[in-house]
PDB file of N, CA and C in Angstrom:
ATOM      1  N   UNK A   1      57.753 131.864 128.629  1.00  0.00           N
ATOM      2  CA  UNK A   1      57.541 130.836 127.638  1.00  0.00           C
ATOM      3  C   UNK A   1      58.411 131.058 126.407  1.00  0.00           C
ATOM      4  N   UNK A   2      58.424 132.370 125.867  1.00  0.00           N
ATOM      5  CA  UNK A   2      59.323 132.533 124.879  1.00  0.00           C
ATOM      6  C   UNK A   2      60.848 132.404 125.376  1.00  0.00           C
ATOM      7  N   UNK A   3      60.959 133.003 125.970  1.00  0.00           N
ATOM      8  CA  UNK A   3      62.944 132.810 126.287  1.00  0.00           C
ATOM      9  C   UNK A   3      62.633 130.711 126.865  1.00  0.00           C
ATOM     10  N   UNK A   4      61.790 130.127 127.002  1.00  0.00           N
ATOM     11  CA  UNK A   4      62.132 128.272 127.294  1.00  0.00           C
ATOM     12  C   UNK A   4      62.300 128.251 125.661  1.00  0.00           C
ATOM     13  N   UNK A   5      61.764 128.862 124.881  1.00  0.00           N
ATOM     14  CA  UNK A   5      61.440 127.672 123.226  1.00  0.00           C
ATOM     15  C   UNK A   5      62.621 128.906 122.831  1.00  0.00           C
ATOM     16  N   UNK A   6      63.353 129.927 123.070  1.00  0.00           N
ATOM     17  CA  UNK A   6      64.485 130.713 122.264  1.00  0.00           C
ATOM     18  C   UNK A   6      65.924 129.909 123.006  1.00  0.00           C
ATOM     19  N   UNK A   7      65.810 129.010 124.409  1.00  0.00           N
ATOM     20  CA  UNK A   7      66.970 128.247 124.950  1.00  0.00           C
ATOM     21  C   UNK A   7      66.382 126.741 124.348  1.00  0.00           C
ATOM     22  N   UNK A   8      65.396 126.315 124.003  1.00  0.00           N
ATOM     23  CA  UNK A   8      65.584 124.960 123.431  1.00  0.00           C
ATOM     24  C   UNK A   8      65.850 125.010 121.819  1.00  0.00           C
ATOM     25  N   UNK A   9      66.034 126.397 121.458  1.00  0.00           N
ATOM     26  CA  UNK A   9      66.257 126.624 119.731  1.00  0.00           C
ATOM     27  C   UNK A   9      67.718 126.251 119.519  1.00  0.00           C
ATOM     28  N   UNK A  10      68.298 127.291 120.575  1.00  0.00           N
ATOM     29  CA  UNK A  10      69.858 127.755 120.641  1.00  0.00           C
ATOM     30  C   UNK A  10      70.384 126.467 120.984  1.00  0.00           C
ATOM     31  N   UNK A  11      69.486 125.468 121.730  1.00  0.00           N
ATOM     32  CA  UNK A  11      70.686 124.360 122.371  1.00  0.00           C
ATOM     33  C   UNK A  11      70.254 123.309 121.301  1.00  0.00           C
ATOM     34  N   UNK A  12      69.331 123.287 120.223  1.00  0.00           N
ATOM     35  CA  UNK A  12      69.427 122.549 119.424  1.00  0.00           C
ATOM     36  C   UNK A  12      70.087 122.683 117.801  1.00  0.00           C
ATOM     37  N   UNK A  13      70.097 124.182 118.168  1.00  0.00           N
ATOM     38  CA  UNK A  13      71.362 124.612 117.199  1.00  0.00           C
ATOM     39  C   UNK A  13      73.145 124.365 116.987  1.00  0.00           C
ATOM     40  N   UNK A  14      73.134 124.823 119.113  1.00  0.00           N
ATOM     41  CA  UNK A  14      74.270 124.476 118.767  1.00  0.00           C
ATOM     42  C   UNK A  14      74.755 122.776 118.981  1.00  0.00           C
ATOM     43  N   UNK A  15      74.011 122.144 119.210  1.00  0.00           N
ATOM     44  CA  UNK A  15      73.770 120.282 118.939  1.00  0.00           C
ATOM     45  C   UNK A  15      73.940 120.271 117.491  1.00  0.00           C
ATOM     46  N   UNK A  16      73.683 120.733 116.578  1.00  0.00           N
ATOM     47  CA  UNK A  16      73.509 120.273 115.248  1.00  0.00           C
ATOM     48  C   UNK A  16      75.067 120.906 114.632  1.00  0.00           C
ATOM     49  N   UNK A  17      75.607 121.941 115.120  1.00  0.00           N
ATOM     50  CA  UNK A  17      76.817 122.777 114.953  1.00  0.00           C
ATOM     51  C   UNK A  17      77.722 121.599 115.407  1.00  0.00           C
ATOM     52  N   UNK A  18      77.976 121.135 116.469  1.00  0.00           N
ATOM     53  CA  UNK A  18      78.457 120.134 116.909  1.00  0.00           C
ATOM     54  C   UNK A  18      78.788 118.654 116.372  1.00  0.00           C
ATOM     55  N   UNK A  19      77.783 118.028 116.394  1.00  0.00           N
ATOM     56  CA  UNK A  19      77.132 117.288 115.333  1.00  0.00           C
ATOM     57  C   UNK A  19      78.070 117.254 113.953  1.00  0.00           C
ATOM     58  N   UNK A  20      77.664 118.433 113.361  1.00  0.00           N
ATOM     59  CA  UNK A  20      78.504 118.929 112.122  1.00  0.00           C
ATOM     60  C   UNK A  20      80.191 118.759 111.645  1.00  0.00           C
ATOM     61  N   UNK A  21      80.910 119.864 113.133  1.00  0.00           N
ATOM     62  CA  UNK A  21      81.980 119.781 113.324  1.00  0.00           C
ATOM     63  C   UNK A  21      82.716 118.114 113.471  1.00  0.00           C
ATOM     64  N   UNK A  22      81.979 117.261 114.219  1.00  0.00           N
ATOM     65  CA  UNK A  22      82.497 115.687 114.739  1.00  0.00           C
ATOM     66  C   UNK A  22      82.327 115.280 113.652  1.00  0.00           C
ATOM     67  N   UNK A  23      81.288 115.359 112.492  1.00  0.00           N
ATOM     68  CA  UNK A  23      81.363 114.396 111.572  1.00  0.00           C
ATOM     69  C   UNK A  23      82.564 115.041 110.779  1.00  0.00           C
ATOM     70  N   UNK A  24      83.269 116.011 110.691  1.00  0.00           N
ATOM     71  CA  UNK A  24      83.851 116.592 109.479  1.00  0.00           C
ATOM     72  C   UNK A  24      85.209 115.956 110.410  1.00  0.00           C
ATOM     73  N   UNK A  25      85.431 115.991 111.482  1.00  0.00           N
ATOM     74  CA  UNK A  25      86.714 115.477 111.605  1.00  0.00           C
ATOM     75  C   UNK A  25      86.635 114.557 111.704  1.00  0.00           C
ATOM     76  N   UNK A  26      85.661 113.289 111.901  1.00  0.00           N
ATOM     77  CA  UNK A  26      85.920 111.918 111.915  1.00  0.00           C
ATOM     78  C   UNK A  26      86.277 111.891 110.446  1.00  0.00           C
ATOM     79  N   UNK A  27      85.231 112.634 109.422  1.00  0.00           N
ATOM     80  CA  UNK A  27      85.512 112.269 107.672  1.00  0.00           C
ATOM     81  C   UNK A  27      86.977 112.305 107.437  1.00  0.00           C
ATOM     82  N   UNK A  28      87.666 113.928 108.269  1.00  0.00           N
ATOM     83  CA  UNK A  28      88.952 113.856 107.675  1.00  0.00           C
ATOM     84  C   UNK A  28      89.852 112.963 108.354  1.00  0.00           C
ATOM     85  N   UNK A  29      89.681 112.585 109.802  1.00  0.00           N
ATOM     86  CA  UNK A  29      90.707 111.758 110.159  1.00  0.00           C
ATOM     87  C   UNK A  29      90.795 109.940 109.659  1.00  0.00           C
ATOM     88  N   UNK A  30      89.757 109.695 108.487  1.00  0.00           N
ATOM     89  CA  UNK A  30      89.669 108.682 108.068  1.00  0.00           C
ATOM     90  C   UNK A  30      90.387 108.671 106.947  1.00  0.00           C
ATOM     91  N   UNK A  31      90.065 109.590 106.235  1.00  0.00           N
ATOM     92  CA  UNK A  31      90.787 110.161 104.734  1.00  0.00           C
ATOM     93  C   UNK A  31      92.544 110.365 105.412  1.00  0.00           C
ATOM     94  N   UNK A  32      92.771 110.590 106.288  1.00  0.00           N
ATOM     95  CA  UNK A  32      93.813 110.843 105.910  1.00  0.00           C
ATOM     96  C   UNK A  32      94.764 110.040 106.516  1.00  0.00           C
ATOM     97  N   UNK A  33      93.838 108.946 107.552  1.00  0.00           N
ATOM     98  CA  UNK A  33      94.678 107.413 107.509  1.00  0.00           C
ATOM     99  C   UNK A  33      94.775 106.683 106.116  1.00  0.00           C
ATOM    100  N   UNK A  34      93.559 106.845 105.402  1.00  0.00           N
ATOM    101  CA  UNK A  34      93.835 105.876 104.181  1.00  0.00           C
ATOM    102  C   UNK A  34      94.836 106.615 103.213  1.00  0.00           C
ATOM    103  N   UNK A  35      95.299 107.674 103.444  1.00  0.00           N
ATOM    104  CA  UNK A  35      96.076 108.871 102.764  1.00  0.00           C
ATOM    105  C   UNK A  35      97.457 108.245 102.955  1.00  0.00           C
ATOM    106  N   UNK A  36      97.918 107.868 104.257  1.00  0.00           N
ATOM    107  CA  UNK A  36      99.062 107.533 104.990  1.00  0.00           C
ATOM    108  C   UNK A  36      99.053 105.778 104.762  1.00  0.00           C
ATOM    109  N   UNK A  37      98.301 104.956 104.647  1.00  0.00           N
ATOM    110  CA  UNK A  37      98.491 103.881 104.057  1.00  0.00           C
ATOM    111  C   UNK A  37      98.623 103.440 102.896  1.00  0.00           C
ATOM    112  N   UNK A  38      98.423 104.311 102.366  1.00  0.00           N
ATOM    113  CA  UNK A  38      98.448 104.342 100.439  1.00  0.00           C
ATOM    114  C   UNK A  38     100.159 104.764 100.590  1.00  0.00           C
ATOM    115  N   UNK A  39     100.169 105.796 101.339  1.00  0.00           N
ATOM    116  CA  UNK A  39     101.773 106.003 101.328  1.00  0.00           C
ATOM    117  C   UNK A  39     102.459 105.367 101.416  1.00  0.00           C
ATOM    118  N   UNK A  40     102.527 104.861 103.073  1.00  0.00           N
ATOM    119  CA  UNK A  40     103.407 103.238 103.452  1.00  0.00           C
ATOM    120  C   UNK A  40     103.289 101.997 102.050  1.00  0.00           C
ATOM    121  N   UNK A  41     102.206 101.930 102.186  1.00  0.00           N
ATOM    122  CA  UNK A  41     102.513 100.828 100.756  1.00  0.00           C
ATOM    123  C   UNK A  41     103.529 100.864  99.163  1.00  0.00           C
ATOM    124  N   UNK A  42     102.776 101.919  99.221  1.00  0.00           N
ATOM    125  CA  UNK A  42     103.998 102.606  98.195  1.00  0.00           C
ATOM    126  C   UNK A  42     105.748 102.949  98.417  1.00  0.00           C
ATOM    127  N   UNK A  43     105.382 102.815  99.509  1.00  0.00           N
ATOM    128  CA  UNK A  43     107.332 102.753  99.878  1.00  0.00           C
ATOM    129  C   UNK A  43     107.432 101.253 100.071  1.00  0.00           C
ATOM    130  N   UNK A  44     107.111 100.628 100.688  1.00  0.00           N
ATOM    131  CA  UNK A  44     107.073  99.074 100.627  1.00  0.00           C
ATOM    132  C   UNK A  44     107.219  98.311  99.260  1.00  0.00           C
ATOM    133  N   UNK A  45     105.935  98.890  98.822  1.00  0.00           N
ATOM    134  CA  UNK A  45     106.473  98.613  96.968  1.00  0.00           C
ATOM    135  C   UNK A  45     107.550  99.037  96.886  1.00  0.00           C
ATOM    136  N   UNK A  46     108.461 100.227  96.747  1.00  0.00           N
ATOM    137  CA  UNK A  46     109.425 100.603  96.190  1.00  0.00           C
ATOM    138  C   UNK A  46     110.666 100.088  96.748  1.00  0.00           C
ATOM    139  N   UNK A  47     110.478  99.544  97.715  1.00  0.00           N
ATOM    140  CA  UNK A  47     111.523  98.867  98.371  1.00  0.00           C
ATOM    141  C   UNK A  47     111.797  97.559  98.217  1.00  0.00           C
ATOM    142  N   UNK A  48     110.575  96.675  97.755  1.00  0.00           N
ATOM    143  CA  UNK A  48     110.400  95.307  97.265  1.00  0.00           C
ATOM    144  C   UNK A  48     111.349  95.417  95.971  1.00  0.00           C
ATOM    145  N   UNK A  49     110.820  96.517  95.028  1.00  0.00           N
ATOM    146  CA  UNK A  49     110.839  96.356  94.031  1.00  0.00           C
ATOM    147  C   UNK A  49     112.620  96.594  93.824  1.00  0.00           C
ATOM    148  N   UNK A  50     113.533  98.512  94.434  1.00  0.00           N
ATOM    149  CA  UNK A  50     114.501  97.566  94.764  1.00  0.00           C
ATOM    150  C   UNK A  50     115.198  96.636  94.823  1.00  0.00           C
ATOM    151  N   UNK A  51     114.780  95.554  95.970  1.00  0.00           N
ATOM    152  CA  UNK A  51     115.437  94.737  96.817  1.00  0.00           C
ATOM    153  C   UNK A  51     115.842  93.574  95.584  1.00  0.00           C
ATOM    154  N   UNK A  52     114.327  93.587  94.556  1.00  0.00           N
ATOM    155  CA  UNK A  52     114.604  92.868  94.057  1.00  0.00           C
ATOM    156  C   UNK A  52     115.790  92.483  92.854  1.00  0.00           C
ATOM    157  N   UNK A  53     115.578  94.136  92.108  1.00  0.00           N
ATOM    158  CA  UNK A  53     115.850  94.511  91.369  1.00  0.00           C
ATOM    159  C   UNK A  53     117.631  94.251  91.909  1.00  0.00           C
ATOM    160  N   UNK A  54     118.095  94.273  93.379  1.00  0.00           N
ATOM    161  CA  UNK A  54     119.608  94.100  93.413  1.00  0.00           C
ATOM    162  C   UNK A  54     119.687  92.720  93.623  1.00  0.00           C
ATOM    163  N   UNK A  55     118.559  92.048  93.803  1.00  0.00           N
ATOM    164  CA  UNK A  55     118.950  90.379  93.820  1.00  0.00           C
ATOM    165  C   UNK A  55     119.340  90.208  92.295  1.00  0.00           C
ATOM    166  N   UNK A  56     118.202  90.369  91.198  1.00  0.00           N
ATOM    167  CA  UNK A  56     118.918  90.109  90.232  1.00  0.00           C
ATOM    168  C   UNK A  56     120.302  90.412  89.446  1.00  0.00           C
ATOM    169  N   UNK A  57     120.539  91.565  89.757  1.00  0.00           N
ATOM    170  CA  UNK A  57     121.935  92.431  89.239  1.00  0.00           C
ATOM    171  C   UNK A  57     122.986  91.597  89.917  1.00  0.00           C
ATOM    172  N   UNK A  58     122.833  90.880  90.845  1.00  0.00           N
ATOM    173  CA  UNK A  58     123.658  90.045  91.990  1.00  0.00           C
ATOM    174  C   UNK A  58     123.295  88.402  90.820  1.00  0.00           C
ATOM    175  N   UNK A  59     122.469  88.197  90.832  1.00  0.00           N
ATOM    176  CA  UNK A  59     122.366  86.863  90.010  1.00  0.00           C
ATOM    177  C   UNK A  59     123.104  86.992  88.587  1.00  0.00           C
ATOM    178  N   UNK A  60     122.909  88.197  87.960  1.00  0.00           N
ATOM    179  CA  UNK A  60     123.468  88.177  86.404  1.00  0.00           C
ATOM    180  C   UNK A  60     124.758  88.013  86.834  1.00  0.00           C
ATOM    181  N   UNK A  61     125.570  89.184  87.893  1.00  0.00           N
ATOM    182  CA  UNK A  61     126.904  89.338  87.662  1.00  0.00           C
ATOM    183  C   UNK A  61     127.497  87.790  88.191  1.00  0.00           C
ATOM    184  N   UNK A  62     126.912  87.159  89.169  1.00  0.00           N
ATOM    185  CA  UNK A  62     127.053  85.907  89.613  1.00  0.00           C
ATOM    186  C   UNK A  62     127.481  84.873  88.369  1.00  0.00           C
ATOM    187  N   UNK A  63     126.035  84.696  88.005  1.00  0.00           N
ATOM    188  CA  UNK A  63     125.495  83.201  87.361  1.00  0.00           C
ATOM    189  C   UNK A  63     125.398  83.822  85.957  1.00  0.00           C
ATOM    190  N   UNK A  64     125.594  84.665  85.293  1.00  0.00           N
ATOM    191  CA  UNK A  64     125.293  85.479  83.958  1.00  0.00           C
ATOM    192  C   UNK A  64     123.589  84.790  83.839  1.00  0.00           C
ATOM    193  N   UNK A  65     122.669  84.624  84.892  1.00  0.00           N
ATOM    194  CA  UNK A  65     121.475  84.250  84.664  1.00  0.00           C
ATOM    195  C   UNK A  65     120.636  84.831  86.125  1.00  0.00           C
ATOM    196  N   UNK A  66     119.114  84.929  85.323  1.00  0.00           N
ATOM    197  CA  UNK A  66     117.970  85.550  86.212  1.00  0.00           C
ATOM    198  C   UNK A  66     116.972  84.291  85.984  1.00  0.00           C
ATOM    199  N   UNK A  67     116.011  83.912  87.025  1.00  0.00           N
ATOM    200  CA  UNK A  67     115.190  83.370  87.131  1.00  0.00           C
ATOM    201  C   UNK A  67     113.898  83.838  86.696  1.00  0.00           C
ATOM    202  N   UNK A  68     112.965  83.908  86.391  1.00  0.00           N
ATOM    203  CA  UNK A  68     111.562  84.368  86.570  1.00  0.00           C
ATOM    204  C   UNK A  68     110.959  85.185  87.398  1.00  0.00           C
ATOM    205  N   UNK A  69     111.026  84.625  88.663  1.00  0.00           N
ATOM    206  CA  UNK A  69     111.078  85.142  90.238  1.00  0.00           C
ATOM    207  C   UNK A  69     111.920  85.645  91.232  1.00  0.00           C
ATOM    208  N   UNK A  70     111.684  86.664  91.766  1.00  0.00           N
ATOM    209  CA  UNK A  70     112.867  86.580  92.441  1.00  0.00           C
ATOM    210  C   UNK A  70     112.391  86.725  94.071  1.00  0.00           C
ATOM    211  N   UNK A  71     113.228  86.042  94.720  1.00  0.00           N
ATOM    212  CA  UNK A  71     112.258  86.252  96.268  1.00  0.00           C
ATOM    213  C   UNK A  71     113.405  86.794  97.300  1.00  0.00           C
ATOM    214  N   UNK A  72     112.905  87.997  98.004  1.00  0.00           N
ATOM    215  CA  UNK A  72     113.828  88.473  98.736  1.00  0.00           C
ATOM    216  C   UNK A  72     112.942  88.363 100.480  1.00  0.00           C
ATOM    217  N   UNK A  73     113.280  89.321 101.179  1.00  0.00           N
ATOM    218  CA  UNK A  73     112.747  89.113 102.470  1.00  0.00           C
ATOM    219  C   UNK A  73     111.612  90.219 102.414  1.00  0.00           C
ATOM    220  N   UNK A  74     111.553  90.886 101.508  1.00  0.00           N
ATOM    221  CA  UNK A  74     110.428  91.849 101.723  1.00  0.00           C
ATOM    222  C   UNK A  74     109.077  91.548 100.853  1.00  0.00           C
ATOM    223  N   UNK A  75     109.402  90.661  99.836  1.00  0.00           N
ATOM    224  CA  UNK A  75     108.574  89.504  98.868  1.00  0.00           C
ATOM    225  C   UNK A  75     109.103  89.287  97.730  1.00  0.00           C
ATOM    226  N   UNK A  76     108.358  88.904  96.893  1.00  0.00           N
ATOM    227  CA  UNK A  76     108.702  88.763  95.657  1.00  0.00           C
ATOM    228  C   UNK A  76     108.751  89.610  94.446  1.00  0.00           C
ATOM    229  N   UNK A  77     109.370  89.718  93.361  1.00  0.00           N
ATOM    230  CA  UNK A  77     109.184  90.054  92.183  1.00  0.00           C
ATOM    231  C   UNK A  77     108.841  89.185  90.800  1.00  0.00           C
ATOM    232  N   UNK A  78     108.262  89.429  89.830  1.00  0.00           N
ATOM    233  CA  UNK A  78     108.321  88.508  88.997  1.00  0.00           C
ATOM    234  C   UNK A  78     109.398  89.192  87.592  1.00  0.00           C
ATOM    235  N   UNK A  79     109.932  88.315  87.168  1.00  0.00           N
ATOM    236  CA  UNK A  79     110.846  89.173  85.778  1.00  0.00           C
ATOM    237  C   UNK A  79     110.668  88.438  84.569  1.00  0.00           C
ATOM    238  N   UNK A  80     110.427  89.234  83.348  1.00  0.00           N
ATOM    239  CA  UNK A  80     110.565  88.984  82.282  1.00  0.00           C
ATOM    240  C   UNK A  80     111.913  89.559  81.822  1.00  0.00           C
ATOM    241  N   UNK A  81     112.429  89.176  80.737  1.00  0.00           N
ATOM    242  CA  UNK A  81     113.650  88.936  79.867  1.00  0.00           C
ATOM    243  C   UNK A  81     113.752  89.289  78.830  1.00  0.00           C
ATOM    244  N   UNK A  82     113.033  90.891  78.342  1.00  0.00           N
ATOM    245  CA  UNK A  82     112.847  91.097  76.873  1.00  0.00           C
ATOM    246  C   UNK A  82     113.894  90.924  75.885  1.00  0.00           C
ATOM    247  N   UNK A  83     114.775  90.502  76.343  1.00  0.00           N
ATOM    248  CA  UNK A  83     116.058  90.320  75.522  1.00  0.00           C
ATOM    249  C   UNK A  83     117.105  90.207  76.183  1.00  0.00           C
ATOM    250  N   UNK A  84     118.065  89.159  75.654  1.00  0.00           N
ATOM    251  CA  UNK A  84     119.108  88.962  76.101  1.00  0.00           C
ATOM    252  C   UNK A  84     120.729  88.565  75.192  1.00  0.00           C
ATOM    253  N   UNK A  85     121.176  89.164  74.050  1.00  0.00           N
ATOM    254  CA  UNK A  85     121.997  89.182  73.019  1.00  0.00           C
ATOM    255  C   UNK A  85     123.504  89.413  73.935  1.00  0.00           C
ATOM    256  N   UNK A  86     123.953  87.738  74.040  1.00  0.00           N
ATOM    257  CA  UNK A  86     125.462  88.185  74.325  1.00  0.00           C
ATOM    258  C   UNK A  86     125.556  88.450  76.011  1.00  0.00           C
ATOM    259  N   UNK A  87     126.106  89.491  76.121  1.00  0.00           N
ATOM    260  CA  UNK A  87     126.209  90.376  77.866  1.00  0.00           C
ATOM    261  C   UNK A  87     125.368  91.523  77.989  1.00  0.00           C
ATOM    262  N   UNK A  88     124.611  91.597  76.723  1.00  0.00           N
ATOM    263  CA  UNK A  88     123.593  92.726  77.335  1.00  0.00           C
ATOM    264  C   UNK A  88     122.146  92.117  77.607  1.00  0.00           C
ATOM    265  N   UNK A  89     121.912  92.695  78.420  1.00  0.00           N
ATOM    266  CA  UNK A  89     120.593  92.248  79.025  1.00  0.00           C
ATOM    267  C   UNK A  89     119.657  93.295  79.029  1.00  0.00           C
ATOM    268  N   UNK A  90     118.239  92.803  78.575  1.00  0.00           N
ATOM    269  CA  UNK A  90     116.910  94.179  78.987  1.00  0.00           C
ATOM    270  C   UNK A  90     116.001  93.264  79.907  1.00  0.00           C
ATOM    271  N   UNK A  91     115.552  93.662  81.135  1.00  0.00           N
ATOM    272  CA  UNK A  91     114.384  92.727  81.792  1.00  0.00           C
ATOM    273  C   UNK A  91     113.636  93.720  82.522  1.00  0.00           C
ATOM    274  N   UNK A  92     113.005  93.766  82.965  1.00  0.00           N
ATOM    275  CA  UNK A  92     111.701  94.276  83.583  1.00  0.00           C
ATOM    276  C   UNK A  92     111.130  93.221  85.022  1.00  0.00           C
ATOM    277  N   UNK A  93     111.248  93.944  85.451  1.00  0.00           N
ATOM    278  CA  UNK A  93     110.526  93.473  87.083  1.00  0.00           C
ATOM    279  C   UNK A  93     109.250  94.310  87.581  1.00  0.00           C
ATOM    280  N   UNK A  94     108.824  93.172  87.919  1.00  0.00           N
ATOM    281  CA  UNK A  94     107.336  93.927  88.629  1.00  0.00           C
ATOM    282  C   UNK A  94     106.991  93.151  89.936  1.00  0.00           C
ATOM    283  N   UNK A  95     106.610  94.185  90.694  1.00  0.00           N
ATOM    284  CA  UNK A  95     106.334  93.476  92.087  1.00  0.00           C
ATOM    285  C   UNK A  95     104.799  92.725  92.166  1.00  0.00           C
ATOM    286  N   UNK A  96     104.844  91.884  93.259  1.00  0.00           N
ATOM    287  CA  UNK A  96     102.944  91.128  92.705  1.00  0.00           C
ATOM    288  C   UNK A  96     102.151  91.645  93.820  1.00  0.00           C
ATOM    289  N   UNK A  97     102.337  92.856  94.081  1.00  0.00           N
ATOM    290  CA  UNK A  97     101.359  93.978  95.288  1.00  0.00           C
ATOM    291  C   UNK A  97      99.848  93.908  94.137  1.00  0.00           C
ATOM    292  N   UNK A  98      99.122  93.439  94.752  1.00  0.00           N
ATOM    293  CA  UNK A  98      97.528  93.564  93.461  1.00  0.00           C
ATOM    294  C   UNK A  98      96.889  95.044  93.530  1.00  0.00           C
ATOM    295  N   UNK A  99      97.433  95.672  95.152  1.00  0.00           N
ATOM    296  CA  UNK A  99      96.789  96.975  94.860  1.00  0.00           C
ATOM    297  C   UNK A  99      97.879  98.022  94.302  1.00  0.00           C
ATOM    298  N   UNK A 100      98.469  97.980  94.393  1.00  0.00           N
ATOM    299  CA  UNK A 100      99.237  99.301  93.311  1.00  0.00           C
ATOM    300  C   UNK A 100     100.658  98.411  92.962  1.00  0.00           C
ATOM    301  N   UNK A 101     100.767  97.670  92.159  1.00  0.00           N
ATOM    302  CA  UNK A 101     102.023  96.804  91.473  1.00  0.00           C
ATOM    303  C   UNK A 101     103.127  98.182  90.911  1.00  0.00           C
ATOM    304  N   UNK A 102     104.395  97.408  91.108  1.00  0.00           N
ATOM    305  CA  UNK A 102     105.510  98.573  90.401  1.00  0.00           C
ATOM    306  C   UNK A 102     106.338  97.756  89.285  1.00  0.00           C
ATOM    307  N   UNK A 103     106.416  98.774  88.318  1.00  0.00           N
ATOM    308  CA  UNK A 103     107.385  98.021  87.359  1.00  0.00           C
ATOM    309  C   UNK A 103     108.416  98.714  87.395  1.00  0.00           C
ATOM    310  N   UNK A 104     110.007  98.200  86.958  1.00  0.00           N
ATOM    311  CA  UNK A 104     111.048  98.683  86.536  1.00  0.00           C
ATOM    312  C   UNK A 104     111.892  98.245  84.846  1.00  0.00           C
ATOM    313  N   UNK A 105     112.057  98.757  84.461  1.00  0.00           N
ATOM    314  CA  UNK A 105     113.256  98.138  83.073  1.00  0.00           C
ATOM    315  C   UNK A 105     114.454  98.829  83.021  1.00  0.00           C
ATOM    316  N   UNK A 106     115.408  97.416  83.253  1.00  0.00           N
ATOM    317  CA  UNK A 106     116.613  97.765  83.155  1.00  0.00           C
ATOM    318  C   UNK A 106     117.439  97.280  82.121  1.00  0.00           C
ATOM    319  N   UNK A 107     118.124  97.924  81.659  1.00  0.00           N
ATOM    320  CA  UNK A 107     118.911  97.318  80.583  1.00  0.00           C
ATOM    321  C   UNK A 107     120.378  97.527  81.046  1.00  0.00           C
ATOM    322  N   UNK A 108     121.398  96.367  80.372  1.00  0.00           N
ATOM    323  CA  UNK A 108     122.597  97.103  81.081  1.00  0.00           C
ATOM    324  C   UNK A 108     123.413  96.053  79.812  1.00  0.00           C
ATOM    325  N   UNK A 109     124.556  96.056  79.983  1.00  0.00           N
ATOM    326  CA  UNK A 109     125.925  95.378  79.616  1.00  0.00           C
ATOM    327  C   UNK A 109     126.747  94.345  80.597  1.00  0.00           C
ATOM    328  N   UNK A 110     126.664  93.193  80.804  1.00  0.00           N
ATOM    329  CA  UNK A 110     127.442  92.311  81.814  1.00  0.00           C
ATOM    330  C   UNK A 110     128.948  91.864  81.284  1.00  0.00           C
ATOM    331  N   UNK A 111     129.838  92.918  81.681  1.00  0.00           N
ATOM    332  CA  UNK A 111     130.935  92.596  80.807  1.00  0.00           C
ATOM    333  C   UNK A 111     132.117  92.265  82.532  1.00  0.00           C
ATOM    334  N   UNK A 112     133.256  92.808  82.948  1.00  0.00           N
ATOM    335  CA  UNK A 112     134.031  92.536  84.330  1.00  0.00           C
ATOM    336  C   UNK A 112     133.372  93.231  85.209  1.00  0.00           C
ATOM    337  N   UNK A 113     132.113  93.959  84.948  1.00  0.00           N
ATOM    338  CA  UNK A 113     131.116  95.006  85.842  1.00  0.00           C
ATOM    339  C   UNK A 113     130.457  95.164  85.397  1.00  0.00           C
ATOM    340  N   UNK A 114     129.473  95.220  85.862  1.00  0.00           N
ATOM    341  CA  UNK A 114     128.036  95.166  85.155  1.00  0.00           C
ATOM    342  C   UNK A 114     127.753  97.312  85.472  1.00  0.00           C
ATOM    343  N   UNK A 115     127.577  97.045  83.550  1.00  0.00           N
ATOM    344  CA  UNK A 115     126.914  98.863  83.249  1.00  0.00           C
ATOM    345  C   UNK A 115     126.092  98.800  82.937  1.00  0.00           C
ATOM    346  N   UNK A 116     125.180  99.625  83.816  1.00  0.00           N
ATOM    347  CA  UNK A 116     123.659  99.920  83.838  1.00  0.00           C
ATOM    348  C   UNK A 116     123.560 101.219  82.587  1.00  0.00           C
ATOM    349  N   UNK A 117     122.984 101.166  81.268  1.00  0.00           N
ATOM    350  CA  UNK A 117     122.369 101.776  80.853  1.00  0.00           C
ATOM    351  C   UNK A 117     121.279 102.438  80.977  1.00  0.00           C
ATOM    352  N   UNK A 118     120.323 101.731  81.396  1.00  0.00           N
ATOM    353  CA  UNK A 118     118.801 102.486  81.578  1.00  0.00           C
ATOM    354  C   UNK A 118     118.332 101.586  82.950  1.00  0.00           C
ATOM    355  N   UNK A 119     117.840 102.638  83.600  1.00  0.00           N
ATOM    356  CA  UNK A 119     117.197 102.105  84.985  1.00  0.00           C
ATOM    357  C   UNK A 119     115.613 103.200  84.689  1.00  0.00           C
ATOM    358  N   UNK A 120     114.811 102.266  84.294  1.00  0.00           N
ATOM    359  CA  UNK A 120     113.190 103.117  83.805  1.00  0.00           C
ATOM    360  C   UNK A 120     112.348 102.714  84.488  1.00  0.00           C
ATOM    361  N   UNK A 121     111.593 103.503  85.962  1.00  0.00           N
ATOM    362  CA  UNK A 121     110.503 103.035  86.726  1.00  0.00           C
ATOM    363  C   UNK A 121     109.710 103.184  85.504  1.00  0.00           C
ATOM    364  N   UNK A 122     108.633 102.374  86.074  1.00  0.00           N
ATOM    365  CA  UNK A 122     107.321 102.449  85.302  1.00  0.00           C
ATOM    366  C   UNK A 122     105.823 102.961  86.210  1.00  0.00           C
TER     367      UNK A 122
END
């Protein structure tokens, strides 16, 4: 009788050991998909942001003008224009990702080539 209730102790011990172990790797293999999608996004952002950032440098040296928006194939950006005196230009782009948005400010000179002074992630 004692060694039946010392094998139904042990096999409900090691059930609960078990038990234990599965939940700790389901916890971590969840954490560390959302670990790896936070990542991907963040390169996606940075690549939007980019993409965009050479559409406009392509529009100034073009058209000596930027739009508001800028839409490439990976999405959009939106731009403000903190100033614009002459051929120098300051604007700021931000991508419209709602979960982690990126900003950039660039300032430069549009003279027979466009010189980038400040290229400032945010």
């Amino acid at each position: 009788m004692n060694k039946g209730i010392a094998a139904i102790i042990t096999v409900i011990i090691l059930g609960a050991v078990l038990v234990l172990i599965g939940t700790t790797m389901t916890l971590t293999s969840i954490s560390e998909g959302q670990t790896i999608i936070t990542e991907t996004q963040a390169k996606k952002n940075q690549a939007l942001l980019d993409a965009c950032a050479e559409n406009a440098l392509i529009n100034i040296n073009k058209n000596n003008n930027i739009s508001s928006t800028v839409v490439t194939d990976l999405g959009s950006c939106n731009i403000t224009v903190n100033s614009k005196v002459g051929n120098s230009w300051d604007f700021t782009l931000e991508t419209n990702d709602t979960i982690s948005p990126l900003k950039t400010n660039i300032i430069l000179n549009r003279e027979s080539t466009i010189n980038i002074s400040s290229w400032l992630d945010q």
